[in-house]
C-alpha atoms as a PDB file:
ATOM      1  CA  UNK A   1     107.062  91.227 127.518  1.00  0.00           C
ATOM      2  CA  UNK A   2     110.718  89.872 128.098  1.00  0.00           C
ATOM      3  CA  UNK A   3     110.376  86.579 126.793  1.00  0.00           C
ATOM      4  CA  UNK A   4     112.986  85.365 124.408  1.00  0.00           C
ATOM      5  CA  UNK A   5     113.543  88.664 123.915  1.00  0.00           C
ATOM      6  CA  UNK A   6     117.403  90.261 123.643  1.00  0.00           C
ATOM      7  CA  UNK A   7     117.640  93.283 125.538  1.00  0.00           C
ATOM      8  CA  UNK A   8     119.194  96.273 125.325  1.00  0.00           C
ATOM      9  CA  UNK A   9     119.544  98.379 128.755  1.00  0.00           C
ATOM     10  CA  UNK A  10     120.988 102.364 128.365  1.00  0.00           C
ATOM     11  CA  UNK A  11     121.462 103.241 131.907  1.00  0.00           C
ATOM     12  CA  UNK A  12     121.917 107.177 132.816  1.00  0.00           C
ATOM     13  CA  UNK A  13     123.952 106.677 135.908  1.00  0.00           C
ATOM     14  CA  UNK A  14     123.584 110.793 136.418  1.00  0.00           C
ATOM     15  CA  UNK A  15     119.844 110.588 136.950  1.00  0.00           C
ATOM     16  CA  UNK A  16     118.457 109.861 139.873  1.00  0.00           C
ATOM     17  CA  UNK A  17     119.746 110.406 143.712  1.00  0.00           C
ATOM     18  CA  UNK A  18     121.776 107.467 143.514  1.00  0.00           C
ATOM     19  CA  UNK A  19     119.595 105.147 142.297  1.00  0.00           C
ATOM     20  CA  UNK A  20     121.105 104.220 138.726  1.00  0.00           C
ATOM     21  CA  UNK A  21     123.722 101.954 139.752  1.00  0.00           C
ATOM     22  CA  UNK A  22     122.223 100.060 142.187  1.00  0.00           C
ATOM     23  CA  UNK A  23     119.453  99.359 139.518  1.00  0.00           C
ATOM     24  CA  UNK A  24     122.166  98.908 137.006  1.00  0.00           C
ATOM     25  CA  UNK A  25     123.156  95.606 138.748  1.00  0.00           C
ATOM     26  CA  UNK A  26     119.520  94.054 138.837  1.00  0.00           C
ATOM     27  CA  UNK A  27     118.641  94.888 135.311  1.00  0.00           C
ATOM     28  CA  UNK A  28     120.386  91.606 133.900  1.00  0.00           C
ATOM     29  CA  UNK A  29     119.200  89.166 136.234  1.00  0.00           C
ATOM     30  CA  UNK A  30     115.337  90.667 136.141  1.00  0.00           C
ATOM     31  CA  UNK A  31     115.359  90.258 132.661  1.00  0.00           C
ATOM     32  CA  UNK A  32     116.574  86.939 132.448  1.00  0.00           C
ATOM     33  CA  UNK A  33     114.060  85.418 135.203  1.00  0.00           C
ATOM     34  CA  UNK A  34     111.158  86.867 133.683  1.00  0.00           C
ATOM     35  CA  UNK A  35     111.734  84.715 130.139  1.00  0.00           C
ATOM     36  CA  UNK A  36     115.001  87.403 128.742  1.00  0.00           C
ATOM     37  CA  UNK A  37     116.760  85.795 126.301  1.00  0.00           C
ATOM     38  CA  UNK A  38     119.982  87.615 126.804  1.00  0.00           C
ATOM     39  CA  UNK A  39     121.010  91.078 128.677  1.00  0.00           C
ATOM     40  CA  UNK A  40     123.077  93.805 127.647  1.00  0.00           C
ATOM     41  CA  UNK A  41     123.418  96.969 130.214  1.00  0.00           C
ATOM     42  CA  UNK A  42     125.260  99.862 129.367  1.00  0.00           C
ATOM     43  CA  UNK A  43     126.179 102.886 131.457  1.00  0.00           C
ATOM     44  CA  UNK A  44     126.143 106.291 129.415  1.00  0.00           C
ATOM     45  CA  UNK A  45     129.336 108.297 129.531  1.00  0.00           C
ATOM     46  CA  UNK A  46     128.813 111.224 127.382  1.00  0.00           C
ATOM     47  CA  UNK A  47     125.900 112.743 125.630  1.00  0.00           C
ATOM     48  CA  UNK A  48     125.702 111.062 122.507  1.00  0.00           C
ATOM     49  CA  UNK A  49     126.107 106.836 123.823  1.00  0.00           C
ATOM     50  CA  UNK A  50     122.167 106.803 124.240  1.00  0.00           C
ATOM     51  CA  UNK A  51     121.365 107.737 120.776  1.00  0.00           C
ATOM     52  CA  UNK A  52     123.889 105.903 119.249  1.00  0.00           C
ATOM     53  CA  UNK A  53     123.528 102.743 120.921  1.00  0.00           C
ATOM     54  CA  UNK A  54     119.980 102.793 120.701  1.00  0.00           C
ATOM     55  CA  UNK A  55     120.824 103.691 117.071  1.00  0.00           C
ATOM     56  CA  UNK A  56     122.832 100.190 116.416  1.00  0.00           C
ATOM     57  CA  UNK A  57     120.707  98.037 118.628  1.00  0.00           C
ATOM     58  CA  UNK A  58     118.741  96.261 115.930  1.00  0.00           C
ATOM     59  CA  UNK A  59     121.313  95.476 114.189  1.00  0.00           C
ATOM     60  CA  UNK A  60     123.402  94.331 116.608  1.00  0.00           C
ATOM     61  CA  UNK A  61     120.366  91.887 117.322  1.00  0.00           C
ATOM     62  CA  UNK A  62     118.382  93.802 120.340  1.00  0.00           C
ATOM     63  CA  UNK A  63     114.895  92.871 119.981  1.00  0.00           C
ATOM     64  CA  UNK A  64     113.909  95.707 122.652  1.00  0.00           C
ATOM     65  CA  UNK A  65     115.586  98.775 124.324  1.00  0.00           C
ATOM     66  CA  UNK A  66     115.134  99.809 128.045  1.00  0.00           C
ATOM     67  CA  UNK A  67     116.263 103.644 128.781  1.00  0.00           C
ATOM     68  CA  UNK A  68     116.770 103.848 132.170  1.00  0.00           C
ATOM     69  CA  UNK A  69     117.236 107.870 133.528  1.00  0.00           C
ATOM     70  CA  UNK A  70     115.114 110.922 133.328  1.00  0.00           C
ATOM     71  CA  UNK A  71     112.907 112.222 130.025  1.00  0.00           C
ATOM     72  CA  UNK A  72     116.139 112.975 127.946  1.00  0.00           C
ATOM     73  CA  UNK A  73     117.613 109.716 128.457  1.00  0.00           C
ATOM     74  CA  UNK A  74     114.038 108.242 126.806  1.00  0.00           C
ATOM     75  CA  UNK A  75     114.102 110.867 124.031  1.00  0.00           C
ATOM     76  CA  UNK A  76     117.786 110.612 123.273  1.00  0.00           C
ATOM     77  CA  UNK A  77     116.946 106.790 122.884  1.00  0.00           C
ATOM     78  CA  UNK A  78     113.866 106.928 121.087  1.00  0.00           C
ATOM     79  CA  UNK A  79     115.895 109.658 118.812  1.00  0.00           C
ATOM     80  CA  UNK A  80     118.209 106.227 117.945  1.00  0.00           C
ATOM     81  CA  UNK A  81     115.714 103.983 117.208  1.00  0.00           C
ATOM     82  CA  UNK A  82     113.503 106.868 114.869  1.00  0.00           C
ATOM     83  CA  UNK A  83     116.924 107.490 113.167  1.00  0.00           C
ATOM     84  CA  UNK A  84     117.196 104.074 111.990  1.00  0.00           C
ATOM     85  CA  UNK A  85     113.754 103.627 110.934  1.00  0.00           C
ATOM     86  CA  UNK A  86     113.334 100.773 113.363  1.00  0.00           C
ATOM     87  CA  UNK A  87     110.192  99.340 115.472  1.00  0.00           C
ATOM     88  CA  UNK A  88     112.204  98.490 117.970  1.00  0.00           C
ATOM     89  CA  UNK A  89     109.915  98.220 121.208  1.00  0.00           C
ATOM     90  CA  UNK A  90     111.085 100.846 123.845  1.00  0.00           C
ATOM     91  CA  UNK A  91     110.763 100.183 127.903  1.00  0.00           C
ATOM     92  CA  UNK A  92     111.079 103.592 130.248  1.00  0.00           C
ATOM     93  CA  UNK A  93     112.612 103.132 133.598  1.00  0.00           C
ATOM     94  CA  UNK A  94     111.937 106.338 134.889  1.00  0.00           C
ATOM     95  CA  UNK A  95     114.907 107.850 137.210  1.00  0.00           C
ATOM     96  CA  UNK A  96     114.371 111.360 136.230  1.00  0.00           C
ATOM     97  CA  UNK A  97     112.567 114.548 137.853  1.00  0.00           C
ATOM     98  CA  UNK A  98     109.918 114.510 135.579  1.00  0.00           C
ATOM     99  CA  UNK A  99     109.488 111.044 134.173  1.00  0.00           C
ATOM    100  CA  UNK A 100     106.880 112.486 131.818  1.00  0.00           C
ATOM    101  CA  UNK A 101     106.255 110.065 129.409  1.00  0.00           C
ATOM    102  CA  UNK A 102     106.615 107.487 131.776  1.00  0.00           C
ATOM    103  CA  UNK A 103     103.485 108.829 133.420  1.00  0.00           C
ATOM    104  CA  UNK A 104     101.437 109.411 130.450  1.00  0.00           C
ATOM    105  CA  UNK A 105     102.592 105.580 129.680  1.00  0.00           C
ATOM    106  CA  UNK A 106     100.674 104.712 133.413  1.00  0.00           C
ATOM    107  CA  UNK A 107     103.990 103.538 134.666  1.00  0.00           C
ATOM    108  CA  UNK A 108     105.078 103.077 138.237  1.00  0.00           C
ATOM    109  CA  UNK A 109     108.033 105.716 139.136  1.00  0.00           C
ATOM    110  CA  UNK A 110     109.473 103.020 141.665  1.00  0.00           C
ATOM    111  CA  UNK A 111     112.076 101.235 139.281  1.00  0.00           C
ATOM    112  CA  UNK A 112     111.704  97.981 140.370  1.00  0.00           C
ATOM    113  CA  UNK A 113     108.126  98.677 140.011  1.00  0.00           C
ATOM    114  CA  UNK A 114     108.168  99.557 136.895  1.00  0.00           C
ATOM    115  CA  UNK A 115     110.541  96.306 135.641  1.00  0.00           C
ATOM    116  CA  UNK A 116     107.774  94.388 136.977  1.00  0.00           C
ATOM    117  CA  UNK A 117     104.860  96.763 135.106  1.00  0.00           C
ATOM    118  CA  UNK A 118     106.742  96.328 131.677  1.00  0.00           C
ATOM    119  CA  UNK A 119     106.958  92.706 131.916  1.00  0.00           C
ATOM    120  CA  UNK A 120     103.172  92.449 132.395  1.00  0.00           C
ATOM    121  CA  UNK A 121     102.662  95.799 129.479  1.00  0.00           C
ATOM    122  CA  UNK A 122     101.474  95.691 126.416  1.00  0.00           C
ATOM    123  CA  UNK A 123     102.879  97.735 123.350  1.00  0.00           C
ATOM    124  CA  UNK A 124     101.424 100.652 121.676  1.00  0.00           C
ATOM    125  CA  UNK A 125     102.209 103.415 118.839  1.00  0.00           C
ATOM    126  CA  UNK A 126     103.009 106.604 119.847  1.00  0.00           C
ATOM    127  CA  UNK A 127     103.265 109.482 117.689  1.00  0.00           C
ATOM    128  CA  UNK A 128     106.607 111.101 116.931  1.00  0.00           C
ATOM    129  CA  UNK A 129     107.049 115.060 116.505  1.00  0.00           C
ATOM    130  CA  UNK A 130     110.229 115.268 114.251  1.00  0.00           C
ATOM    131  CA  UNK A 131     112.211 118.409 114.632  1.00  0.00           C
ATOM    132  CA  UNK A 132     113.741 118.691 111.207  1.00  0.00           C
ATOM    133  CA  UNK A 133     115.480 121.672 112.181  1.00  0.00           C
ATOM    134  CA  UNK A 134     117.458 120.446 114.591  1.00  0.00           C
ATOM    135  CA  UNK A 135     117.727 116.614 113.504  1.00  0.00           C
ATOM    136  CA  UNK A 136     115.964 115.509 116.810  1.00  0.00           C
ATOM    137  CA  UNK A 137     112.623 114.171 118.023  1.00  0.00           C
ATOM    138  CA  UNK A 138     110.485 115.231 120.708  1.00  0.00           C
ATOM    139  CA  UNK A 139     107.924 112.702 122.708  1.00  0.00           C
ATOM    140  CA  UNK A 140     106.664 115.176 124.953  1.00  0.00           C
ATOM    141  CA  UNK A 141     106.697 118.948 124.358  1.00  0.00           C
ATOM    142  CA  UNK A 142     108.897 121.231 122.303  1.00  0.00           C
ATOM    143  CA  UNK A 143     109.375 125.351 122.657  1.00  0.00           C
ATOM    144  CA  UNK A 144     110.532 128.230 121.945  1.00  0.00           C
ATOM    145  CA  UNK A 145     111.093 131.432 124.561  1.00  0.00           C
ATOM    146  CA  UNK A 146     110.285 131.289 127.845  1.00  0.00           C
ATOM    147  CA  UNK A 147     109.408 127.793 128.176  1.00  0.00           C
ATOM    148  CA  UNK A 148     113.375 126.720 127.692  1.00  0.00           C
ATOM    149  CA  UNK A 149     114.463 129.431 129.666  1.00  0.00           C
ATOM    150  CA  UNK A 150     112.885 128.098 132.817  1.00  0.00           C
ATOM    151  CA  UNK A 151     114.397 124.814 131.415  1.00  0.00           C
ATOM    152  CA  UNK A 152     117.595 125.883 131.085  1.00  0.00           C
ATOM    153  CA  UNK A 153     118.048 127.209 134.335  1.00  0.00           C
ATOM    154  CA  UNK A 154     116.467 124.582 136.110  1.00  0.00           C
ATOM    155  CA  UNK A 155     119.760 122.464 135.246  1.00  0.00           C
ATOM    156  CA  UNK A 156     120.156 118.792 137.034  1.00  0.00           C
ATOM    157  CA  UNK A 157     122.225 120.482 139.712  1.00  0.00           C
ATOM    158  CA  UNK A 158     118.825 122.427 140.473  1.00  0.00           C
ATOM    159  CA  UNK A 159     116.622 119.823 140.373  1.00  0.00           C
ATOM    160  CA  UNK A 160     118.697 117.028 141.922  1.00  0.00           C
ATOM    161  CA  UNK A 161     118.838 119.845 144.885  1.00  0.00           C
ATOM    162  CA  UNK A 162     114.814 120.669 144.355  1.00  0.00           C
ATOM    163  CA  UNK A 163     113.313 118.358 142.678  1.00  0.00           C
ATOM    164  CA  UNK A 164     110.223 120.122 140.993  1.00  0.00           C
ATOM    165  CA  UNK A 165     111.049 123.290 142.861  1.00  0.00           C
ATOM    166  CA  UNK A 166     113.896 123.527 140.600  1.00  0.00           C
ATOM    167  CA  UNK A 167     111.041 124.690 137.796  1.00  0.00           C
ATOM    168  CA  UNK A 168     109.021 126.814 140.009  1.00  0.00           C
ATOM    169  CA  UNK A 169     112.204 128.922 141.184  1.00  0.00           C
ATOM    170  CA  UNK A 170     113.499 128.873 137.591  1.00  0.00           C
ATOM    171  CA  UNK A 171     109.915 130.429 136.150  1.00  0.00           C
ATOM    172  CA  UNK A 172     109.689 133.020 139.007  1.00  0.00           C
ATOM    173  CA  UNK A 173     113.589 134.157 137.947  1.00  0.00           C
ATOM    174  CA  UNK A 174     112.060 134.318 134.540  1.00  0.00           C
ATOM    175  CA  UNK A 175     108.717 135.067 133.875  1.00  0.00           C
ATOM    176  CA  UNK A 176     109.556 138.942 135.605  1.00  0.00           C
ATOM    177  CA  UNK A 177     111.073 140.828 132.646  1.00  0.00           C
ATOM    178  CA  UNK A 178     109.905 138.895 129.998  1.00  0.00           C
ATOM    179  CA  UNK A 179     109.801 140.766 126.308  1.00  0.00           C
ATOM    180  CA  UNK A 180     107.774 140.125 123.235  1.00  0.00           C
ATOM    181  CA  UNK A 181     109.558 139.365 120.017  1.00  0.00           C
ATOM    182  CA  UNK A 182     108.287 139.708 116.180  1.00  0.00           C
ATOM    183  CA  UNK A 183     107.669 135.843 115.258  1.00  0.00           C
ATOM    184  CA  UNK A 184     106.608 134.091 111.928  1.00  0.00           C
ATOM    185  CA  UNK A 185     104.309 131.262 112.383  1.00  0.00           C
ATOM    186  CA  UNK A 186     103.590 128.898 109.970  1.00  0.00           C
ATOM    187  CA  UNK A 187     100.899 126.397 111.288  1.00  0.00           C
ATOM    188  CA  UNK A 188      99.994 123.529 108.284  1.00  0.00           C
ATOM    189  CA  UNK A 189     101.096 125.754 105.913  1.00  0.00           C
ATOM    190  CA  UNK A 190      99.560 128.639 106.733  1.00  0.00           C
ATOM    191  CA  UNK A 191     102.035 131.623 107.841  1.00  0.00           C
ATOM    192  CA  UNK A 192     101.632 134.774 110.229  1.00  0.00           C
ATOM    193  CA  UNK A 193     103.380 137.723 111.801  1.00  0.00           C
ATOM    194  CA  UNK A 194     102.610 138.385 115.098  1.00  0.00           C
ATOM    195  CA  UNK A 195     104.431 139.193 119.024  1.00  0.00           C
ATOM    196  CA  UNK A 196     104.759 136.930 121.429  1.00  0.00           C
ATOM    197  CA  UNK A 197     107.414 135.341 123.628  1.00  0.00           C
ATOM    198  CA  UNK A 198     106.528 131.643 123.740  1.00  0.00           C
ATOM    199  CA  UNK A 199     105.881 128.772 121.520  1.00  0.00           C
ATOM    200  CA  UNK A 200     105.018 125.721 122.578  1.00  0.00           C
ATOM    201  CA  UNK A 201     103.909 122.376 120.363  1.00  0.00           C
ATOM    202  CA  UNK A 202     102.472 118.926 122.567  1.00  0.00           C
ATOM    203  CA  UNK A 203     102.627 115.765 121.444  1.00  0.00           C
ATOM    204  CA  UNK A 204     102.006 113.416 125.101  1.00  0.00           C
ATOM    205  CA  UNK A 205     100.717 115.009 128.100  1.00  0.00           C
ATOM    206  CA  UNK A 206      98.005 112.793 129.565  1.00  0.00           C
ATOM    207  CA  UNK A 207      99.407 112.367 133.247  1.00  0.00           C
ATOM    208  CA  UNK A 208      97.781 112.376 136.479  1.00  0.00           C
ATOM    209  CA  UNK A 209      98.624 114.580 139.571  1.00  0.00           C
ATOM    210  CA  UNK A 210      96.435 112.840 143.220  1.00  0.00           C
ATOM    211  CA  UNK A 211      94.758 110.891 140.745  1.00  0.00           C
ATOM    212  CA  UNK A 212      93.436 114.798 139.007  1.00  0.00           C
ATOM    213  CA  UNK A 213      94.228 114.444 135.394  1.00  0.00           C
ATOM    214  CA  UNK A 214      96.810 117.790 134.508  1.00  0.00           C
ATOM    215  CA  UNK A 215      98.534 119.200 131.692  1.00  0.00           C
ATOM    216  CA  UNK A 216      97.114 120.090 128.237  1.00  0.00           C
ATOM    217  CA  UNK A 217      95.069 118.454 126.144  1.00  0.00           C
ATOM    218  CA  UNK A 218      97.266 116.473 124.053  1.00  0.00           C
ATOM    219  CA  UNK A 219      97.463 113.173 123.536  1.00  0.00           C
ATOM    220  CA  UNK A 220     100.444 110.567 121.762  1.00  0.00           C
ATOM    221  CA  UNK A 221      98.249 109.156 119.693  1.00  0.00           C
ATOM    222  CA  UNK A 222      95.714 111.519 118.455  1.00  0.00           C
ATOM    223  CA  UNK A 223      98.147 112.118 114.796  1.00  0.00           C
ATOM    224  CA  UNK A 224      98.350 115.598 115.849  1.00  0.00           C
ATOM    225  CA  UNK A 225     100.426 118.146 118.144  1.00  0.00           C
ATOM    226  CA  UNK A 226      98.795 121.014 119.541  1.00  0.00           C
ATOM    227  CA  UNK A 227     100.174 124.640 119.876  1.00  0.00           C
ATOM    228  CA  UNK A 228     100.204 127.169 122.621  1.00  0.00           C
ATOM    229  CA  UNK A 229     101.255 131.375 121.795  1.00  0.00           C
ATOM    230  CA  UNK A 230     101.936 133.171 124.871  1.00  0.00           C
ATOM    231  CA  UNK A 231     101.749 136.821 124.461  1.00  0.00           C
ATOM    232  CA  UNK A 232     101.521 138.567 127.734  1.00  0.00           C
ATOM    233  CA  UNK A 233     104.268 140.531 129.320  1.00  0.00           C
ATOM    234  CA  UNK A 234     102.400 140.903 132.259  1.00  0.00           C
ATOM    235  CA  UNK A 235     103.908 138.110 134.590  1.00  0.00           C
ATOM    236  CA  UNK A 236     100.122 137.689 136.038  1.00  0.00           C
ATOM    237  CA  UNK A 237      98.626 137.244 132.791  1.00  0.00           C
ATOM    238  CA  UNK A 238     101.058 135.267 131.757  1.00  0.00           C
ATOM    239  CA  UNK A 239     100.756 132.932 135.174  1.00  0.00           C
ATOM    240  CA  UNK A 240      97.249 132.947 134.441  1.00  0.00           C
ATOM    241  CA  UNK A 241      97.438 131.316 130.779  1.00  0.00           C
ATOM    242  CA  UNK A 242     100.568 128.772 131.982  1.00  0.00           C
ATOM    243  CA  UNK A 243      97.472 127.435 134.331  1.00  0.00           C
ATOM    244  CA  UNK A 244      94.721 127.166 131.693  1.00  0.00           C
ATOM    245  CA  UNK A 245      97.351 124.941 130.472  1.00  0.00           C
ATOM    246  CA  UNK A 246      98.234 122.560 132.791  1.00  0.00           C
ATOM    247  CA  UNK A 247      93.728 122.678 133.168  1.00  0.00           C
ATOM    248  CA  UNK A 248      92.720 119.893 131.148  1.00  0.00           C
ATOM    249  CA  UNK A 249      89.409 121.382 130.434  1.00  0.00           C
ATOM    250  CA  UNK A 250      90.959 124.899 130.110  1.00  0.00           C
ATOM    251  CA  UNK A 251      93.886 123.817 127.910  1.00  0.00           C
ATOM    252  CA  UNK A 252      91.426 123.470 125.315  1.00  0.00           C
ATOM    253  CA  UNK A 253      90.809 126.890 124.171  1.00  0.00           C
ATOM    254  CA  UNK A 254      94.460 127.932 124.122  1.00  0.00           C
ATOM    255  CA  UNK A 255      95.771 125.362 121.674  1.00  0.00           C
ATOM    256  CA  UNK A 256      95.318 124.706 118.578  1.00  0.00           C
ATOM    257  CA  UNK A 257      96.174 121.202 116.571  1.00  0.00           C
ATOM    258  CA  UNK A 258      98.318 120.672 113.502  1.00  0.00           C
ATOM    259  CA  UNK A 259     100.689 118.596 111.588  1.00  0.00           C
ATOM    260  CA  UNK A 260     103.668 121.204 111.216  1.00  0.00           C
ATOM    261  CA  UNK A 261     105.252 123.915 112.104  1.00  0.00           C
ATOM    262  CA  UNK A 262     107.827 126.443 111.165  1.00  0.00           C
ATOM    263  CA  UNK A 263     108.688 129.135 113.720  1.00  0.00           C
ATOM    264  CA  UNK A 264     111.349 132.140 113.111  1.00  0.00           C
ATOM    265  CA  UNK A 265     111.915 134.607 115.123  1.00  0.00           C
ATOM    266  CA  UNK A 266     113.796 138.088 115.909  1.00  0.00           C
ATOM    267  CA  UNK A 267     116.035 137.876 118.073  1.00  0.00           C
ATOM    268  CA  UNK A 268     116.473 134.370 117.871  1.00  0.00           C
ATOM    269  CA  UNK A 269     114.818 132.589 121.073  1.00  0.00           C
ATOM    270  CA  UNK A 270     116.164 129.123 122.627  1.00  0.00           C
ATOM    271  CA  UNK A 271     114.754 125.911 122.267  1.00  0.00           C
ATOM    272  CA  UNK A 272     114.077 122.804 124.224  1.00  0.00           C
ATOM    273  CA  UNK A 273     112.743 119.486 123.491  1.00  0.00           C
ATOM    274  CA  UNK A 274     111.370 117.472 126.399  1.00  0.00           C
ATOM    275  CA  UNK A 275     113.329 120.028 128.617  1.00  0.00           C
ATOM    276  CA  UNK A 276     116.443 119.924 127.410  1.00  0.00           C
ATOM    277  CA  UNK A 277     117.640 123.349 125.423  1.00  0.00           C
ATOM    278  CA  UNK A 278     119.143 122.180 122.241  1.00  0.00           C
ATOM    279  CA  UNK A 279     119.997 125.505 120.135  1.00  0.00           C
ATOM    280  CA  UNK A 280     118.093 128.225 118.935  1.00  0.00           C
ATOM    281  CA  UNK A 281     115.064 129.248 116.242  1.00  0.00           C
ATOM    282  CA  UNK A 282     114.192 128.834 113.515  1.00  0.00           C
ATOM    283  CA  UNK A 283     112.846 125.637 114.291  1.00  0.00           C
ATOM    284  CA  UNK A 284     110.890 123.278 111.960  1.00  0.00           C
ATOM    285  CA  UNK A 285     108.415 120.212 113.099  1.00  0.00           C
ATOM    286  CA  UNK A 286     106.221 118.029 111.721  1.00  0.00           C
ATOM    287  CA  UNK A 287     104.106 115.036 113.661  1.00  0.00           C
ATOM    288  CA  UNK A 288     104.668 111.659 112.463  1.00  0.00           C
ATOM    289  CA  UNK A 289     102.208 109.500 113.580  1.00  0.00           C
ATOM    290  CA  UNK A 290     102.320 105.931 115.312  1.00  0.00           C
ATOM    291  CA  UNK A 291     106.356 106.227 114.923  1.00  0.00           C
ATOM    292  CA  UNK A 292     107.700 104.597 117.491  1.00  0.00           C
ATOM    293  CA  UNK A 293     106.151 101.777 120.046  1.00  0.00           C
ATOM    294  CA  UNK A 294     106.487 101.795 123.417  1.00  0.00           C
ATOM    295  CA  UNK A 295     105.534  99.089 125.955  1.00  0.00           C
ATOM    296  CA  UNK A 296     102.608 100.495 128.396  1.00  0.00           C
ATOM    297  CA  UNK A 297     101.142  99.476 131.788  1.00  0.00           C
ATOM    298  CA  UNK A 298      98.802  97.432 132.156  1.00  0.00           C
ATOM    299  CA  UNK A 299      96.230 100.542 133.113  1.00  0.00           C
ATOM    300  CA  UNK A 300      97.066 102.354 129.862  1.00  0.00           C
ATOM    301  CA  UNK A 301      94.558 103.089 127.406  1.00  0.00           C
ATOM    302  CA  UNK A 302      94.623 105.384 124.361  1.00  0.00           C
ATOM    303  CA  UNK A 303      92.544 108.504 124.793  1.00  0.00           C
ATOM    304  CA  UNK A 304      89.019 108.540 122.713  1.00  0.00           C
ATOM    305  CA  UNK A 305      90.741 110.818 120.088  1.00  0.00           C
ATOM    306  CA  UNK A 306      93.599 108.892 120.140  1.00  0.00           C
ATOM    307  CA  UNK A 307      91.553 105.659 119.233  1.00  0.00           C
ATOM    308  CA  UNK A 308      89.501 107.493 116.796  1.00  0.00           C
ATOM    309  CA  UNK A 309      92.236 109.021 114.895  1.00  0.00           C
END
């Protein structure tokens, strides 16, 4: 996948336990012994070099971008290369808690693993939810209410510390207490008034947990994202519907798919795109399909809806 290629390496040297640097220095010579034309790494300093690099890359004459660090160093880097309307192929090097799309990509979550899994990948098209609102892009998951709650307070101090315990303590802190709000909806169009105190859209979520596929039913290349409402105030309730969600089978009857969405509410709620809180309702989405391209493992295959659609 390397050869003759330029490359383009955005390193977050915050994720990780100490891993980033040390697989800072390899990037470069990995590259260039498995056919890499030429090398660039870069070390993010601030919260905006990720976008913007990935931003310039094609014309500065990348022909692919790695983003080494957790999920928001991918989505701030797939963010720069949506912005500039480029098909710029995009490598994950997962150093992150999560490493979600990673996962759904069937890449390892050893680094130097994974170098030598996208050097063997293949490339695919991967749907895009653009969040108009906010002038950002989401490649996982987007939400409203509770969902970036837990997210905020699961911080990378937490989850350094915890790891995914980070998100269980942050739900129990949250999930006690939690109110209903009035909410506007608009799904494709189509607008209603209703409570709740979570909204949730999913674009990639195919992942496997002891080899069990989890999470909803949503897949990155099925031209669709698919919405969860949660309602419930009662934190068992609500407990019970957050695990028909991560059910594959059960996820099913609690979403439902579409092309956009518009969500206001009162008060407004936070929001959070691929777990990082990024301002507040109203927020406005629509799915853009086969957006970006990624490079996959080898194992990778696009879901039956996703090869239909």
């Amino acid at each position: 996948m390397f050869t003759g290629r330029r490359v383009l390496a955005v390193v977050n040297p915050s994720s990780g336990t100490g891993a980033a640097e040390e697989l800072a220095a390899s990037i470069a010579p990995f590259i260039l012994e498995n056919g890499g034309r030429d090398c660039e790494v870069r070390l993010t300093g601030g919260p905006t070099d990720a976008t913007t690099w990935a931003r310039t890359a094609a014309e500065q004459g990348f022909d692919l971008v790695l983003a080494a660090g957790g999920d928001g160093t991918v989505t701030a880097v797939a963010t720069g290369v949506f912005l500039a309307g480029s098909r710029l192929p995009i490598g994950i090097v997962p150093l992150g808690t999560g490493n979600g799309l990673a996962r759904v990509l069937e890449l390892p979550l050893d680094p130097q693993e994974t170098l030598l899994a996208l050097a063997s990948g293949h490339l695919v098209d991967l749907d895009v939810i653009e969040l108009v609102s906010h002038e950002l892009i989401s490649m996982l998951f987007f939400g409203a209410g509770l969902d970036a709650d837990i997210n905020r307070d699961a911080d990378g101090e937490q989850k350094a510390r915890l790891g995914w315990l980070a998100y269980i303590k942050a739900a129990l802190g949250n999930i006690n207490g939690v109110k209903n709000h009035d909410l506007t909806l608009t799904l494709d169009g189509r607008g209603e008034r209703l409570r709740g105190h979570t909204v949730t859209a999913f674009n990639a979520t195919r992942m496997r947990f002891l080899g069990v596929p989890v999470g909803p039913d949503a897949h990155p290349q099925d031209g669709v994202m698919r919405v969860a409402v949660l309602r419930s105030t009662n934190a068992l309730v609500t407990i019970g519907q957050v695990l028909r969600l991560v059910n594959r089978e059960a996820s099913r009857t609690e979403l439902t798919a579409v092309t956009s969405l518009r969500l206001e509410s009162v008060p407004n709620l936070p929001v959070q795109v691929d777990g990082d809180v990024v301002g507040e309702t109203p927020v406005e989405a629509r799915l853009r399909p086969s957006a970006l391209t990624f490079i996959a493992g080898s194992g990778y295959r696009p879901s039956r809806a996703g090869a239909a659609a």
